[in-house]
N, C-alpha and C. Protein backbone atom coordinates (compact mmCIF):
# COMPACT_ATOMS: atom_id res chain seq x y z
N UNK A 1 143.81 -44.28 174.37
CA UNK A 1 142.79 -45.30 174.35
C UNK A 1 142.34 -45.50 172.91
N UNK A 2 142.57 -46.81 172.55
CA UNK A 2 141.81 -47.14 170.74
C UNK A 2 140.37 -47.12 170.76
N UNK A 3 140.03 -46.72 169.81
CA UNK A 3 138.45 -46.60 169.47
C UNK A 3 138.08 -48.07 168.87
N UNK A 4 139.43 -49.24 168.88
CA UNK A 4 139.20 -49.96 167.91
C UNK A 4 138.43 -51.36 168.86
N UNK A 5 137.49 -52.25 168.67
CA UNK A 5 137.20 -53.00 169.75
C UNK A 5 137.67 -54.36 169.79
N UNK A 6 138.13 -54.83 170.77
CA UNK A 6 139.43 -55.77 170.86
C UNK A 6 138.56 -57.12 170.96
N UNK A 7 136.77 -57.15 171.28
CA UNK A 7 136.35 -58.13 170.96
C UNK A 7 135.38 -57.99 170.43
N UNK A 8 134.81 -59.42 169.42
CA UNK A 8 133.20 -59.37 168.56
C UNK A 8 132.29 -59.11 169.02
N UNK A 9 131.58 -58.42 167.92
CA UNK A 9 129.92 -58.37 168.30
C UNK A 9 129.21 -59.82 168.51
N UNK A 10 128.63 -59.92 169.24
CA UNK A 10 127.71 -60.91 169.54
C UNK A 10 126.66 -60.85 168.30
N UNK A 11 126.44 -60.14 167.78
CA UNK A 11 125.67 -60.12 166.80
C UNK A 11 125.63 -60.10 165.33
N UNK A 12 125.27 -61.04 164.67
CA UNK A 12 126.06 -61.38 162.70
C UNK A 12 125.46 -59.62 162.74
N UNK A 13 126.73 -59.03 161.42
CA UNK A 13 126.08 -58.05 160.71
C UNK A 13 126.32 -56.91 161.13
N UNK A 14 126.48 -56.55 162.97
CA UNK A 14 126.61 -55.53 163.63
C UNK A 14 127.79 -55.24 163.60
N UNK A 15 128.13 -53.81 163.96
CA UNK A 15 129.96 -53.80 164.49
C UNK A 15 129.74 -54.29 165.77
N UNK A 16 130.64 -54.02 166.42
CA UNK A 16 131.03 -54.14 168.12
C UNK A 16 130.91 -52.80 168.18
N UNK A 17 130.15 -52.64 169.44
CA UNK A 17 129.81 -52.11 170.22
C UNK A 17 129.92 -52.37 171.49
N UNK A 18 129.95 -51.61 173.07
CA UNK A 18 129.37 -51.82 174.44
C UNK A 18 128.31 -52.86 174.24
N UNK A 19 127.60 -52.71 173.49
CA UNK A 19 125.99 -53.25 173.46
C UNK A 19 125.79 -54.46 173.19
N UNK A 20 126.56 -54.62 171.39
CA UNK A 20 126.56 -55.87 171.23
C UNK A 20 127.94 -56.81 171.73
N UNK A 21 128.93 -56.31 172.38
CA UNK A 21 129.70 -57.10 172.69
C UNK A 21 129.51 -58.32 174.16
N UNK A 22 128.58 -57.28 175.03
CA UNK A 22 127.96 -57.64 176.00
C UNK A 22 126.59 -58.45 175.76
N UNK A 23 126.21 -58.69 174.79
CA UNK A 23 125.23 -59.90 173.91
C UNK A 23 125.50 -61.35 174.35
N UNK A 24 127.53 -61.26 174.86
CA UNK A 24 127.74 -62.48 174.48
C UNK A 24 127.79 -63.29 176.15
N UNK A 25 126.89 -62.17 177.09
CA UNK A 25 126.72 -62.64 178.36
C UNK A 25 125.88 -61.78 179.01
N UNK A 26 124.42 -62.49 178.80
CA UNK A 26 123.55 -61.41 179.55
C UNK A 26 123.97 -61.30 181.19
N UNK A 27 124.30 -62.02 181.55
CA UNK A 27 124.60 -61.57 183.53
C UNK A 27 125.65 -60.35 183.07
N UNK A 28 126.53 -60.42 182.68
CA UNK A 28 127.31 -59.58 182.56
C UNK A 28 127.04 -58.09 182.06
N UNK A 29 125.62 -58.02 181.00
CA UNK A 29 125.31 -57.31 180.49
C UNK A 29 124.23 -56.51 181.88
N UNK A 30 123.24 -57.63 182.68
CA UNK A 30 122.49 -57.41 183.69
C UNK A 30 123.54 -56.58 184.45
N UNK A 31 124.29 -56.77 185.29
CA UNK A 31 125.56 -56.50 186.17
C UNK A 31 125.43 -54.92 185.58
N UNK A 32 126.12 -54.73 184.59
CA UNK A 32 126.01 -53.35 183.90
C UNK A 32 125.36 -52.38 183.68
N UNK A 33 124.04 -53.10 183.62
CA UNK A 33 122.97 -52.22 183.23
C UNK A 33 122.82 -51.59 184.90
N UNK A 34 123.12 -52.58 185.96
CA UNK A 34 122.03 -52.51 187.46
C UNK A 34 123.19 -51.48 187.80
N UNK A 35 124.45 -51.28 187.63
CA UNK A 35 125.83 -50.50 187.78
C UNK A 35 125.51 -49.00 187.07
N UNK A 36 125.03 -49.29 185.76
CA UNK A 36 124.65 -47.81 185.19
C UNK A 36 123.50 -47.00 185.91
N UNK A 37 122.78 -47.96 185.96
CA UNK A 37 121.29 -47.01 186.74
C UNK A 37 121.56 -46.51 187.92
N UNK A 38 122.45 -46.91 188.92
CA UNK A 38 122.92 -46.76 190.05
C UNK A 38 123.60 -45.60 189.89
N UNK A 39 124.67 -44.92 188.83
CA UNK A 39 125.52 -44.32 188.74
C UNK A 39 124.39 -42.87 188.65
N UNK A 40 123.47 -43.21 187.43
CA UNK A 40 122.77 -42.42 187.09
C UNK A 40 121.74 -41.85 188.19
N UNK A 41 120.95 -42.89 189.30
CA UNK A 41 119.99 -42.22 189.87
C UNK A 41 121.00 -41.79 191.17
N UNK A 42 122.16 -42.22 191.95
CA UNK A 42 122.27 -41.61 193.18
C UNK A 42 123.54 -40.69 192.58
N UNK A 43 124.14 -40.68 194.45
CA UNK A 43 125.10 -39.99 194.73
C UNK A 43 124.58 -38.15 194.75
N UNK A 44 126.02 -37.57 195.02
CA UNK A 44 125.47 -36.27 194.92
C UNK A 44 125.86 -35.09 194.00
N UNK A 45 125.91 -35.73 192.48
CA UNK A 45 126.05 -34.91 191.61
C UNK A 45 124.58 -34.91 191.08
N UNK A 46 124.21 -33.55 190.24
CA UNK A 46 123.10 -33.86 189.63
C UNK A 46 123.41 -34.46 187.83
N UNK A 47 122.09 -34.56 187.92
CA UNK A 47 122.54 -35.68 186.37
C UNK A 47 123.21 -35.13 185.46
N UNK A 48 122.53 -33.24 185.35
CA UNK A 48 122.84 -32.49 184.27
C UNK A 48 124.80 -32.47 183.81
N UNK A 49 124.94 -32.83 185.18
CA UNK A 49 126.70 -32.16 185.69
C UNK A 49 127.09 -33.75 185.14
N UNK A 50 126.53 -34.91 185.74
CA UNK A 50 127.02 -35.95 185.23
C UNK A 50 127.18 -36.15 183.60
N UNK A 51 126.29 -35.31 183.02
CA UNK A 51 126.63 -35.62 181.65
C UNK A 51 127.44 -34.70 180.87
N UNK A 52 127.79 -34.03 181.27
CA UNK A 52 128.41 -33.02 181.21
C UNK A 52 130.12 -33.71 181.28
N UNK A 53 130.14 -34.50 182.60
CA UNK A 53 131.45 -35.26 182.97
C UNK A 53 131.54 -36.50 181.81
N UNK A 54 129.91 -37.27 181.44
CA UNK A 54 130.50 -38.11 180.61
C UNK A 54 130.69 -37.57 179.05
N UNK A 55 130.18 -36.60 179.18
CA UNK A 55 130.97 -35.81 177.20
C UNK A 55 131.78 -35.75 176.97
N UNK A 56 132.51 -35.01 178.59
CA UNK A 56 133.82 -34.56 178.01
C UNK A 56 135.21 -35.79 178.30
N UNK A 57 134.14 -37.21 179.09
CA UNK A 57 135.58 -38.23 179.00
C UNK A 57 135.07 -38.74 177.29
N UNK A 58 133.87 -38.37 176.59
CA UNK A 58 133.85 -39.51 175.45
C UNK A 58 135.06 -38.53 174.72
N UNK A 59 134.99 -37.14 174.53
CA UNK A 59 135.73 -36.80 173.91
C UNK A 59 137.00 -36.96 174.43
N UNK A 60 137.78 -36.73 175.54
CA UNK A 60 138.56 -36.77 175.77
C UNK A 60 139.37 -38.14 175.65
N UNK A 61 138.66 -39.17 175.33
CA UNK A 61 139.33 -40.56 174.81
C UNK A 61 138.71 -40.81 173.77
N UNK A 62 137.86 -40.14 173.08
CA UNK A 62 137.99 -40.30 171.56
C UNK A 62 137.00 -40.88 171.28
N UNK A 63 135.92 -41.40 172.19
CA UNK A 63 134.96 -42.99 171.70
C UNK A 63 134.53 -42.49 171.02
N UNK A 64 134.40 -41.70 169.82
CA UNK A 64 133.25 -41.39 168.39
C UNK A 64 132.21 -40.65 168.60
N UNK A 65 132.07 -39.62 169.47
CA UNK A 65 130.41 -38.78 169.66
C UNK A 65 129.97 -38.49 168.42
C-alpha cells in the first residue's frame, strides 16, 4: 500500500490527507465521520483492543505514525 495520495487536498497549502481530501465533499466526509463513531462506540471489542488493532494496521501498511 503507497503512503503516496492519489488525490488533492481540498485545501490551498495543505498536503492531502484523509481530512483534507474529504474537504472536497462534505456528505462524503458526514458518511465517514457517522461510520467512524459507529466503529468506535459499538460492537464487542473494547476500545482499548480496538486501538491496539488500528496501530498495528497503520504500521503494518506504513501510513506514517
Amino acid at each position: 500500500m503507497s503512503t503516496s495520495p492519489r488525490l488533492a487536498s481540498a485545501v490551498d497549502g495543505k498536503s492531502a490527507n484523509i481530512r483534507t481530501v474529504m474537504r472536497h465533499s462534505p456528505k462524503v466526509r458526514e458518511a465517514f465521520d457517522a461510520m467512524y463513531a459507529t466503529l468506535w462506540s459499538g460492537g464487542e471489542a473494547p476500545v482499548d483492543v480496538k486501538e491496539l488493532m488500528r496501530l498495528r494496521n497503520a504500521r503494518v501498511t506504513d501510513c506514517g505514525l
